[in-house]
PDB file of N, CA and C in Angstrom:
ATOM      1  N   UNK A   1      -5.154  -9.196   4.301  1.00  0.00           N
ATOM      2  CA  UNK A   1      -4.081  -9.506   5.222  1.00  0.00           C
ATOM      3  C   UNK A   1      -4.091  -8.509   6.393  1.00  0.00           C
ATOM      4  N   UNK A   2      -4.586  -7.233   6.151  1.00  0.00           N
ATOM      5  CA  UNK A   2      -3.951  -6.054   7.171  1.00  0.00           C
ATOM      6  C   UNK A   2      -5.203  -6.354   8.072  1.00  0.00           C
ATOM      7  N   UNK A   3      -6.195  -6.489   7.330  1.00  0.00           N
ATOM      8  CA  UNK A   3      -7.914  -7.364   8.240  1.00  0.00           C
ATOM      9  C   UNK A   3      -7.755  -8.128   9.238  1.00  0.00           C
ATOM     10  N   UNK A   4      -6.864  -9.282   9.037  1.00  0.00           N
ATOM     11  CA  UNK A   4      -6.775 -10.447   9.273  1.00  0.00           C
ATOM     12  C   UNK A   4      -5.583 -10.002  10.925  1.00  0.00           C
ATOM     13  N   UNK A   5      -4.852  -9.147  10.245  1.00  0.00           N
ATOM     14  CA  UNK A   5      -3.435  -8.761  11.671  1.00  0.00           C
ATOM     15  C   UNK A   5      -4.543  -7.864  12.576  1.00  0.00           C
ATOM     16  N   UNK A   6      -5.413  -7.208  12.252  1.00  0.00           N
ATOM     17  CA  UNK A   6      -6.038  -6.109  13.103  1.00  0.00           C
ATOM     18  C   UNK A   6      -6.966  -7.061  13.816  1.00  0.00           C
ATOM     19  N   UNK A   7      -7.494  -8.293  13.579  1.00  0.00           N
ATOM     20  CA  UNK A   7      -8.316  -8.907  14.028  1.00  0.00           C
ATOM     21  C   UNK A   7      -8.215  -9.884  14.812  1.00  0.00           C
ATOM     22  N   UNK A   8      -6.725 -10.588  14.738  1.00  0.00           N
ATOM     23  CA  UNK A   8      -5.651 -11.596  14.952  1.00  0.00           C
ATOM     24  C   UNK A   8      -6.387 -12.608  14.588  1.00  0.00           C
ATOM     25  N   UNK A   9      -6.703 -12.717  13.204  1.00  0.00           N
ATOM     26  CA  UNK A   9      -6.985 -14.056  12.788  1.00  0.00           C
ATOM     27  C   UNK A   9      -5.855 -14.320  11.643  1.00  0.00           C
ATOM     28  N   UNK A  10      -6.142 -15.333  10.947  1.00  0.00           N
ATOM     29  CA  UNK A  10      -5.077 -15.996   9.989  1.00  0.00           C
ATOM     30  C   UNK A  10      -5.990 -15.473   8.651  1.00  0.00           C
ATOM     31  N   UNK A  11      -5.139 -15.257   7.526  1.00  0.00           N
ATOM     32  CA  UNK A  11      -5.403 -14.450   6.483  1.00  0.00           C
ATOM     33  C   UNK A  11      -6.622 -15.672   5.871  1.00  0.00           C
ATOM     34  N   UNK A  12      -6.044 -16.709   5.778  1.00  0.00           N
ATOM     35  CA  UNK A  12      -7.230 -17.795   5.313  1.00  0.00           C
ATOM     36  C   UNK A  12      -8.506 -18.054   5.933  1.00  0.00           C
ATOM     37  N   UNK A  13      -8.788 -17.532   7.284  1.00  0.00           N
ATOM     38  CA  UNK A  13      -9.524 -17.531   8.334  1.00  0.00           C
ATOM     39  C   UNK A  13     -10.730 -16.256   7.579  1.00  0.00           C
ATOM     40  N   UNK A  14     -10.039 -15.381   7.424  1.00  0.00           N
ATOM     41  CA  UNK A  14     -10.174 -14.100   6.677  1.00  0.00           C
ATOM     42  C   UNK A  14     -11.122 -14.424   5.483  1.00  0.00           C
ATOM     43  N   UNK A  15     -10.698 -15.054   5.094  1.00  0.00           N
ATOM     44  CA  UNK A  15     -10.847 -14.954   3.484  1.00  0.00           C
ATOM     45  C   UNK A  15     -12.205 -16.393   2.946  1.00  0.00           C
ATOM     46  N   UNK A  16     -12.019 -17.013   4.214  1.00  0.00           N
ATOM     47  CA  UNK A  16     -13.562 -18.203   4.020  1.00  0.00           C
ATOM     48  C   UNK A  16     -14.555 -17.476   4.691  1.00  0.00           C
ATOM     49  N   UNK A  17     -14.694 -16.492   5.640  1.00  0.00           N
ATOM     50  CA  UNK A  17     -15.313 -15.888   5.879  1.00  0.00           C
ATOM     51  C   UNK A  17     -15.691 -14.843   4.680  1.00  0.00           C
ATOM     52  N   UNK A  18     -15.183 -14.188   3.610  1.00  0.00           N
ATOM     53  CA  UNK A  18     -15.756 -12.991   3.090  1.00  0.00           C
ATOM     54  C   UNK A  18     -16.210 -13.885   1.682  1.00  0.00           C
ATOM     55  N   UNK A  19     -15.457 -15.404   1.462  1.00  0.00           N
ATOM     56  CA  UNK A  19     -16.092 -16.021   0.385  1.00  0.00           C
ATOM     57  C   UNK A  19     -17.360 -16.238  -0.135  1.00  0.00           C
ATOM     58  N   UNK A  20     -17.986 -16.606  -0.912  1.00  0.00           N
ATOM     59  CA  UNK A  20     -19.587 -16.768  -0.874  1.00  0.00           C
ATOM     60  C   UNK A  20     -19.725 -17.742  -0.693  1.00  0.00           C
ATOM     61  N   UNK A  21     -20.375 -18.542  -0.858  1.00  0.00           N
ATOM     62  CA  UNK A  21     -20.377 -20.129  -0.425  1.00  0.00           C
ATOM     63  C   UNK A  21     -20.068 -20.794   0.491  1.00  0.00           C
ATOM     64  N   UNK A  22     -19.008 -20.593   0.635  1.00  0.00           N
ATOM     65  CA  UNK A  22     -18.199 -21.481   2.114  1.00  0.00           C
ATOM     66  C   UNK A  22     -18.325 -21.107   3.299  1.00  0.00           C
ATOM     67  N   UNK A  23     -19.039 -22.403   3.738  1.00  0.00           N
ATOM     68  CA  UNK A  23     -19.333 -22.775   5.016  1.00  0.00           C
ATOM     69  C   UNK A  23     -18.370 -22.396   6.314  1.00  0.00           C
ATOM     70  N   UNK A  24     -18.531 -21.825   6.995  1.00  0.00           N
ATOM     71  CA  UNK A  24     -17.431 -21.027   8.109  1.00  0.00           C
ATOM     72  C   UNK A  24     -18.141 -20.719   8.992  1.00  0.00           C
ATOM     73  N   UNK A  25     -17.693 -21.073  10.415  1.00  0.00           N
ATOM     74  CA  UNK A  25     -18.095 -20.475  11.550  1.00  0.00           C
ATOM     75  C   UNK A  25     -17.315 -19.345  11.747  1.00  0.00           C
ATOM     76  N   UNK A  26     -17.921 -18.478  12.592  1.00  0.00           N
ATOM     77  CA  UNK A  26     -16.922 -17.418  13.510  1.00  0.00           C
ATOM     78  C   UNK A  26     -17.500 -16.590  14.201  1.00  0.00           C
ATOM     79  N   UNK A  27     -17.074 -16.655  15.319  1.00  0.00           N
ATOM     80  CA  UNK A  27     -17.186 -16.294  16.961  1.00  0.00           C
ATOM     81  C   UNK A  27     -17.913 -15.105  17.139  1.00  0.00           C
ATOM     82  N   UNK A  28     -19.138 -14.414  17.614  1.00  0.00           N
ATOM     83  CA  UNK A  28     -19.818 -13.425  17.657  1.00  0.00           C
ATOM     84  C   UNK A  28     -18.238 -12.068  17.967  1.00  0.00           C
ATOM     85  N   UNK A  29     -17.845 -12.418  18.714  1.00  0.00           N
ATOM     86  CA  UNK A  29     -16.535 -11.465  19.158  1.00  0.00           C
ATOM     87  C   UNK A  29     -15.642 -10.882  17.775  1.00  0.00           C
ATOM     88  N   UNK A  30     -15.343 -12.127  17.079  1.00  0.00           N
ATOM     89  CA  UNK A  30     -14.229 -11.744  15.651  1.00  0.00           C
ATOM     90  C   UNK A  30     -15.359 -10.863  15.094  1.00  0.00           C
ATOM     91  N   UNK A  31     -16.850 -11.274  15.006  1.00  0.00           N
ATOM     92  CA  UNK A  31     -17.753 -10.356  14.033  1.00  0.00           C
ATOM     93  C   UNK A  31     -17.915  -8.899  14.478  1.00  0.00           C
ATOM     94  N   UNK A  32     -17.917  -9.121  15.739  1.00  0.00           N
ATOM     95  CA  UNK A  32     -17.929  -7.282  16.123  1.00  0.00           C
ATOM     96  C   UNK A  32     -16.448  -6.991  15.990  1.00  0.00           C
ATOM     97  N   UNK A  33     -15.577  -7.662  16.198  1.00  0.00           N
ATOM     98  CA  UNK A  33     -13.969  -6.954  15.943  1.00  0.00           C
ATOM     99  C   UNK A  33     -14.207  -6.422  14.517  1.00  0.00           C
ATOM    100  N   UNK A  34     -14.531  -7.423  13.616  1.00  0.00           N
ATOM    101  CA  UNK A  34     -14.438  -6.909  11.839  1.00  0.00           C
ATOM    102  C   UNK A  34     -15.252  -6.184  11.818  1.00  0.00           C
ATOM    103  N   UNK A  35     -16.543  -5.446  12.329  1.00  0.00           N
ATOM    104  CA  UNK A  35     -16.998  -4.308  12.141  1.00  0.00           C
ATOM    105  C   UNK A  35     -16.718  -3.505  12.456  1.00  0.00           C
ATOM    106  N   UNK A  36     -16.389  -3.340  13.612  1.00  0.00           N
ATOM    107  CA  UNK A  36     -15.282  -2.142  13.699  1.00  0.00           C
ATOM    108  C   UNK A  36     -13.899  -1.989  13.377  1.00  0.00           C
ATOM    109  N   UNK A  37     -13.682  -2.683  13.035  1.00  0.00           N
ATOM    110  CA  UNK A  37     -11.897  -2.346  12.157  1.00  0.00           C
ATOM    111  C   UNK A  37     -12.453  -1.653  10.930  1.00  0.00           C
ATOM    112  N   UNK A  38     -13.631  -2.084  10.345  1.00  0.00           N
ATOM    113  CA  UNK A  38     -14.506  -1.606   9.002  1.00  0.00           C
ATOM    114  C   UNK A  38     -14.897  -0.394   9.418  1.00  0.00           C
ATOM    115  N   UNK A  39     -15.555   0.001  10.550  1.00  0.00           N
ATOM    116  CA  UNK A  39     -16.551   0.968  11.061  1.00  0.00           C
ATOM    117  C   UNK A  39     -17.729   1.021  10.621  1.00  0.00           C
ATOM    118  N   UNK A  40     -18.651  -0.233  10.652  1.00  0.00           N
ATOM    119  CA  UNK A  40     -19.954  -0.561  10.169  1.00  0.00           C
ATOM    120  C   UNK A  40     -20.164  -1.056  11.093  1.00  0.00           C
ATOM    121  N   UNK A  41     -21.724  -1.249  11.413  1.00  0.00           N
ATOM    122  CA  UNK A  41     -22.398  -1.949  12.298  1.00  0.00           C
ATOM    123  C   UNK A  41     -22.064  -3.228  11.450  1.00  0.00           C
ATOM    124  N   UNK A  42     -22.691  -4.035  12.814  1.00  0.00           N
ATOM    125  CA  UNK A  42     -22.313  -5.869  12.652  1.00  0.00           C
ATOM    126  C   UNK A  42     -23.681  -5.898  11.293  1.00  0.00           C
ATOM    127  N   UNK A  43     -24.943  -5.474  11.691  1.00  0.00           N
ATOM    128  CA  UNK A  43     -25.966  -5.841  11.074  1.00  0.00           C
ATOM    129  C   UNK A  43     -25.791  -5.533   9.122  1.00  0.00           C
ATOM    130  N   UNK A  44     -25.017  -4.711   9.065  1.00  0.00           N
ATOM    131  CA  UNK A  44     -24.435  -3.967   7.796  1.00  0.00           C
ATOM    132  C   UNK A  44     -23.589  -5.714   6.954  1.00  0.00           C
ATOM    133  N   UNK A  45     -22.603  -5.947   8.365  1.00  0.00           N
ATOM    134  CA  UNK A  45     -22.063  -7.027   7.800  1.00  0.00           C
ATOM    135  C   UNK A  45     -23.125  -8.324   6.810  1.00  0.00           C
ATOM    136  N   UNK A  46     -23.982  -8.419   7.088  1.00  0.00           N
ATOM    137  CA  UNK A  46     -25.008  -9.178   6.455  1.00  0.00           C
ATOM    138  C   UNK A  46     -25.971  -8.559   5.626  1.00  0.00           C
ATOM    139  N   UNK A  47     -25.586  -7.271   5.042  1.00  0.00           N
ATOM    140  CA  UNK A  47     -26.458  -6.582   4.222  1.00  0.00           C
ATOM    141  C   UNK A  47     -25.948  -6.886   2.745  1.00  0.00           C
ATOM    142  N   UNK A  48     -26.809  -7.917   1.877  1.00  0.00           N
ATOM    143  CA  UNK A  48     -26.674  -9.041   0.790  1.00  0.00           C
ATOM    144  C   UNK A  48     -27.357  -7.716  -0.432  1.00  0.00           C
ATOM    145  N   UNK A  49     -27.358  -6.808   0.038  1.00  0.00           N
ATOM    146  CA  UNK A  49     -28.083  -6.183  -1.261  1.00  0.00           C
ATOM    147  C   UNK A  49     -27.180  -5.146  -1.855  1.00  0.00           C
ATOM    148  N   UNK A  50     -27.389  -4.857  -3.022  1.00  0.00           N
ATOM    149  CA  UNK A  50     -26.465  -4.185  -4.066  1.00  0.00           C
ATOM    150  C   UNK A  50     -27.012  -2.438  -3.639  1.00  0.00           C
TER     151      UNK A  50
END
């Protein structure tokens, strides 16, 4: 939720995005906003490994 207010998206907006599976677009802009609210690079955001 606090993701979602820092980013001004909607908490459900939020949350199909961090799901696995589900299909979701979103805007190169929201992806660099959520990395830096995180403080990770964007490229981090797609880092699938344990």
């Amino acid at each position: 939720m606090e993701l979602a207010e820092k980013v001004n998206a909607s908490r459900t907006h939020i949350s199909n995005i961090v799901a696995p599976n589900m299909p979701v677009s979103v805007s190169l802009d929201k992806l660099f906003d959520i990395a830096d609210i995180l403080d990770v690079s964007v490229d981090r955001l797609f880092d699938f490994k344990d």
